[in-house]
Protein backbone atom coordinates (compact mmCIF):
# COMPACT_ATOMS: atom_id res chain seq x y z
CA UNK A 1 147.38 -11.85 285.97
CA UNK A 2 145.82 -10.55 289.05
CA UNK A 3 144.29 -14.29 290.14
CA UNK A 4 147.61 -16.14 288.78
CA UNK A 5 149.62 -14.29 291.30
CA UNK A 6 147.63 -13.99 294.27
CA UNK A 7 144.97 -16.82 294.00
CA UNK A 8 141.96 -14.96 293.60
CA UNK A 9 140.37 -11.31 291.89
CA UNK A 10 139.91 -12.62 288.15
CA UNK A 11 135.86 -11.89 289.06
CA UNK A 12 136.22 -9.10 291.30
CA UNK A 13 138.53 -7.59 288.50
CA UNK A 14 136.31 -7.77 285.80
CA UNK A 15 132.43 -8.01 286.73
CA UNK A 16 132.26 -4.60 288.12
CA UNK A 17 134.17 -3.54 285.12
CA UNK A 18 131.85 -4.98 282.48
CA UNK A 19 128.91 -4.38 284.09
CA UNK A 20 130.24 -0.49 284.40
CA UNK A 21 130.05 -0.62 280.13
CA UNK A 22 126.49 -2.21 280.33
CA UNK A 23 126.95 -5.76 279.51
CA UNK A 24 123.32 -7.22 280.64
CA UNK A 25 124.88 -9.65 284.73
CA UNK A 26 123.75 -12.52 283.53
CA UNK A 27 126.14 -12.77 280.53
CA UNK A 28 129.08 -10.89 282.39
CA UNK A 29 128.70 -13.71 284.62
CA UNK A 30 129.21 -16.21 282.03
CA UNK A 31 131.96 -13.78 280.07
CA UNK A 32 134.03 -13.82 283.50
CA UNK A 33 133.34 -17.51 284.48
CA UNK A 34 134.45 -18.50 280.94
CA UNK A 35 137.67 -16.63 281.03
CA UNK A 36 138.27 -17.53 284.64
CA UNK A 37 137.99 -21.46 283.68
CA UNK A 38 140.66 -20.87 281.16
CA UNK A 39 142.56 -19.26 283.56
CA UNK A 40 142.33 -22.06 286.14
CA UNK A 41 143.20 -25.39 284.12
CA UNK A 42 146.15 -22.83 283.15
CA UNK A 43 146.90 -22.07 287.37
CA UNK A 44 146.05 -26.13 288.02
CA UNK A 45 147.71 -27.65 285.90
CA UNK A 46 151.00 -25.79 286.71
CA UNK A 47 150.25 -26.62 290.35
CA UNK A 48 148.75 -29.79 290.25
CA UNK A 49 151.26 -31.25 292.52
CA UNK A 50 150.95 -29.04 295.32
CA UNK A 51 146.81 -29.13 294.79
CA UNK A 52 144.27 -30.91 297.63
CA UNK A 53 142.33 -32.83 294.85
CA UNK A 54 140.45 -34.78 297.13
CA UNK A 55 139.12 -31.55 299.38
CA UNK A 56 138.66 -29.00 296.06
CA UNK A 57 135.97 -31.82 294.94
CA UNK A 58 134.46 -31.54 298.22
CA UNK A 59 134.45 -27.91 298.30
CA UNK A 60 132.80 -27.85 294.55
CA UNK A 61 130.42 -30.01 295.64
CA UNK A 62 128.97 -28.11 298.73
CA UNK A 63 129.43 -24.53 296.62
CA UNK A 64 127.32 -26.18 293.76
CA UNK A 65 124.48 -26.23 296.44
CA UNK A 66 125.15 -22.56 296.39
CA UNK A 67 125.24 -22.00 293.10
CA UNK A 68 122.09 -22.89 292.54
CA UNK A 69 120.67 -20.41 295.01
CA UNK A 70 122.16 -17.83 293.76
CA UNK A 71 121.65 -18.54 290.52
CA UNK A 72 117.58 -17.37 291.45
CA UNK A 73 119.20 -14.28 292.75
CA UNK A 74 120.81 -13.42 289.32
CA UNK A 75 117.03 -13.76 287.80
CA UNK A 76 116.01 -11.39 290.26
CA UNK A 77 119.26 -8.97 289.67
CA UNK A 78 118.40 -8.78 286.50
CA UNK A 79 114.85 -6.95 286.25
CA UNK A 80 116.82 -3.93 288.01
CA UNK A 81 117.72 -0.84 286.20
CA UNK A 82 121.18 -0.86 284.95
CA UNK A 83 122.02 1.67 287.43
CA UNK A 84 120.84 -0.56 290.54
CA UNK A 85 122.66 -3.47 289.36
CA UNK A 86 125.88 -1.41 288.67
CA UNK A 87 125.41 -0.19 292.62
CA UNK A 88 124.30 -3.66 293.75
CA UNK A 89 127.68 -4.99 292.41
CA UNK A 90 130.12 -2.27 293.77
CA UNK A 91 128.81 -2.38 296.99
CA UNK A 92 129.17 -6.19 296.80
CA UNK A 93 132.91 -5.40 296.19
CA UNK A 94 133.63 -2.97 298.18
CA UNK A 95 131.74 -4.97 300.96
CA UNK A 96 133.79 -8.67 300.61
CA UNK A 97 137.24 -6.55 300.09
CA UNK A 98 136.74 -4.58 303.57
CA UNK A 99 135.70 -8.22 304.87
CA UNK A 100 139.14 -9.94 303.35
CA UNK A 101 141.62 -6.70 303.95
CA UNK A 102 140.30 -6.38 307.36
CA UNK A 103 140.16 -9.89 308.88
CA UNK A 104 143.42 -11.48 309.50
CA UNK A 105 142.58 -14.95 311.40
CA UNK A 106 145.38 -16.88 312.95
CA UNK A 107 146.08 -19.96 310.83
CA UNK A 108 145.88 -23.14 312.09
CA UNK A 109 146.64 -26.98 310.62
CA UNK A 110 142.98 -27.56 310.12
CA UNK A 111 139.77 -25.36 310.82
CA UNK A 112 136.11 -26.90 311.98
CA UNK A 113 134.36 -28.62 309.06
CA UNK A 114 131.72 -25.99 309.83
CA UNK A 115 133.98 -23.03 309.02
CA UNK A 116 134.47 -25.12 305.53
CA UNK A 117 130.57 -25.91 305.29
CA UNK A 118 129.97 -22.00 305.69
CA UNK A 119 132.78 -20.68 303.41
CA UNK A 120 132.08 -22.92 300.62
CA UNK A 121 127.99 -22.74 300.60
CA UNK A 122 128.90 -18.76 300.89
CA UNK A 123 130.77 -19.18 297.64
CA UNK A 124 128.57 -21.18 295.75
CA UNK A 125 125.80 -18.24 296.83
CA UNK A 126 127.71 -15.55 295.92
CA UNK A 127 128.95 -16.68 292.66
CA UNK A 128 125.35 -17.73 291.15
CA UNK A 129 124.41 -14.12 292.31
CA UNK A 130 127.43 -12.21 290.49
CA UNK A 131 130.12 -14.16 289.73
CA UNK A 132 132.56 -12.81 292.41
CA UNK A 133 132.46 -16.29 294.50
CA UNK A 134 136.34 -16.41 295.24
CA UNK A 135 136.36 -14.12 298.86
CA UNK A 136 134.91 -16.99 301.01
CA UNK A 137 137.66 -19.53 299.57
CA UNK A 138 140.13 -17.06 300.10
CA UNK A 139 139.35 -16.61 303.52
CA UNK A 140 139.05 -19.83 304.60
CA UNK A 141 142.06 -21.02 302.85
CA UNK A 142 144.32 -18.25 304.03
CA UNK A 143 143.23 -18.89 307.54
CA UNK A 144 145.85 -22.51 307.47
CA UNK A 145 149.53 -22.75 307.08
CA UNK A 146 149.09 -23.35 303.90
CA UNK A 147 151.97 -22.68 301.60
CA UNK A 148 151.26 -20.33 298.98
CA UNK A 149 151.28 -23.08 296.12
CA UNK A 150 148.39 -24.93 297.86
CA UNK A 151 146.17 -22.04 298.06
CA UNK A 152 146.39 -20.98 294.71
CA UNK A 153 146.36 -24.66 293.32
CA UNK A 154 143.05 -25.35 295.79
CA UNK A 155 141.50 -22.22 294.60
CA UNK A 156 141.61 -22.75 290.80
CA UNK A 157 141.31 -26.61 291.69
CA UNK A 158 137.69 -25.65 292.84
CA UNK A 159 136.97 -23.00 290.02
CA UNK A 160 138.32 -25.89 287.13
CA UNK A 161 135.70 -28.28 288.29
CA UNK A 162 132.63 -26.03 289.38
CA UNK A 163 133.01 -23.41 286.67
CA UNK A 164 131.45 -25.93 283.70
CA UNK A 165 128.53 -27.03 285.77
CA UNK A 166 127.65 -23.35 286.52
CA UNK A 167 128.15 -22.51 282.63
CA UNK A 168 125.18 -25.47 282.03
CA UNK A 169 122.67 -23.90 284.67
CA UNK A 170 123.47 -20.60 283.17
CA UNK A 171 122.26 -22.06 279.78
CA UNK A 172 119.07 -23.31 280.90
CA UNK A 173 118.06 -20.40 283.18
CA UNK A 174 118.69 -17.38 281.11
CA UNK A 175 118.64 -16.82 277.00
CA UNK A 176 120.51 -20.03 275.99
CA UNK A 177 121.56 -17.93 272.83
CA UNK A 178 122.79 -14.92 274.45
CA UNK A 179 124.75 -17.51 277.19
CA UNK A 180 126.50 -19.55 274.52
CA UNK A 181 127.36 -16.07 272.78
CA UNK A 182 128.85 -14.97 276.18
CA UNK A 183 130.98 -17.89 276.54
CA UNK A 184 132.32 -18.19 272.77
CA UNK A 185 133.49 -14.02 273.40
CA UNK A 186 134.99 -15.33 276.55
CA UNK A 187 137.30 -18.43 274.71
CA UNK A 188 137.94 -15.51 271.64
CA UNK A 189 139.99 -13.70 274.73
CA UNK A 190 141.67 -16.65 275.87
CA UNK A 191 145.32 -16.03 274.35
CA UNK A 192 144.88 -12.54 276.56
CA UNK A 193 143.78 -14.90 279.49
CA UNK A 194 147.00 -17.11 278.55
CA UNK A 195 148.81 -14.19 278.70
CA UNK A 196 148.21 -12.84 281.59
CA UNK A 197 148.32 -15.81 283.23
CA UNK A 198 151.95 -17.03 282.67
CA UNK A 199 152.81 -13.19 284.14
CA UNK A 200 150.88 -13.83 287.03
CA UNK A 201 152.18 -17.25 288.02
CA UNK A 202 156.05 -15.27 287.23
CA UNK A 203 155.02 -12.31 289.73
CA UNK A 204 153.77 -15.08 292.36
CA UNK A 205 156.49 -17.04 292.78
CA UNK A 206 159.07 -13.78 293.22
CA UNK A 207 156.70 -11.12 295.50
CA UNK A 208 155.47 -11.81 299.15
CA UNK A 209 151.79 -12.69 298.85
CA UNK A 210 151.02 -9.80 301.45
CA UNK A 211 152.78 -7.32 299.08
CA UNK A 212 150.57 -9.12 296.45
CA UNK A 213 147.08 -9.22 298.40
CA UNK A 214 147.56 -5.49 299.57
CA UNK A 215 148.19 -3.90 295.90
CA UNK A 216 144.84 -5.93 294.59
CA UNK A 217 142.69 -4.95 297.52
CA UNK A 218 143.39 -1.07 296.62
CA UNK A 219 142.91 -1.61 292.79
CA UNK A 220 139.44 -3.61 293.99
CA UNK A 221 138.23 -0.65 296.47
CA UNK A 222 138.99 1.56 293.43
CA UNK A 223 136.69 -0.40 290.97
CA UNK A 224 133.95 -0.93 293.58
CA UNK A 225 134.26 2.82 294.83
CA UNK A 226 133.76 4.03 290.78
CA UNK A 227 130.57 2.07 290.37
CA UNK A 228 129.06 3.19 293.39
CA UNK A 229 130.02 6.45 293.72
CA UNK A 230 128.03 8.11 290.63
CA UNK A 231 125.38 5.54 291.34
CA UNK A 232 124.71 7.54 294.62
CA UNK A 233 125.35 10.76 293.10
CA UNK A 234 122.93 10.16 290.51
């Protein structure tokens, strides 16, 4: 519901959250990317008209490069104790929502194709790490006049058509078994997905996306905040 309405959250909703009931990162990262592919044909296909076709199969190109990074990172991530990964991923969150609630660029017609180099390669690195690759798209397409159609349709454009090819290098890098498992739990929940889409897409066409953008980045603090704070207690 969250990503339907505002374009973005459907990771930073639910990895922290999983991860909090010890599901091993590797398959909450294909649970979420599952679920979030669902979502996205969903999001696309209602906004195909208003979506930049040509540029989200530019941007899935360059964040593939990413991807593939990162996905080495999530090897790493995953000989850490439960705890450690559980802080590692709320202070990811809390770190990319103070970075999207606090920086407010001017937008503009068109950016540098550097600024679209960096935010899509930051994607593609963060998502192979934990999943939560939507901040750097979200930033970079909120900084153009952009209508609020376009962004959304862009953003799930990009998650329809990278999302499968990340599901594949998942396979082969981890437990193939324990992958495919994963991603059959994530298409069981896809009439919640459905769901919770169709609200989202309601809510998004009748609230201001500030309104919208300022209610998730408080429910996000809150997740990331209850991972890490008995992580540093402990």
């Amino acid at each position: 519901m969250a990503q339907s309405a505002v374009g973005f959250g459907y990771a930073l909703f639910a990895t922290p959250l999983l991860v909090w009931i010890g599901l091993p990162i590797e398959q909450t990262v294909a649970l979420v990317a599952t679920c979030s592919l669902i979502q996205a044909a969903i999001g696309a296909r209602r906004l195909r008209a208003d979506t930049p076709w040509r540029l989200s199969l530019t941007a899935t190109a360059v964040r593939m490069l990413g991807v593939g990074i990162g996905t080495f990172g999530l090897m790493r991530l995953t000989t850490l104790d439960p705890a450690r990964i559980r802080l590692a991923v709320g202070t990811l969150l809390c770190l990319l929502v103070a970075v999207q609630f606090c920086w407010r660029p001017k937008p503009v017609e068109t950016s540098h194709w550097g600024w679209a180099a960096l935010a899509f390669s930051a994607s593609g690195l963060l998502s192979g790490i934990s999943g939560m690759g939507g901040p750097p798209l979200v930033l970079w397409a909120m900084a153009h006049t952009w209508s609020s159609q376009k962004t959304r349709g862009f953003l799930f454009a990009v998650f329809l058509t990278a999302i499968p090819l990340q599901l594949v290098l998942l396979t082969y890098t981890f437990d193939s078994l324990r992958i495919v498992r994963a991603i059959l739990l994530g298409l069981a929940f896809s009439p919640l997905v459905y769901l919770g889409t169709q609200a989202g897409l309601r809510i998004g066409h009748r609230i201001s996306k500030e309104k919208l953008r300022l209610v998730a980045y408080l429910f996000l603090l809150a997740i990331g905040l209850s991972a890490v704070v008995p992580a540093l207690f402990r």
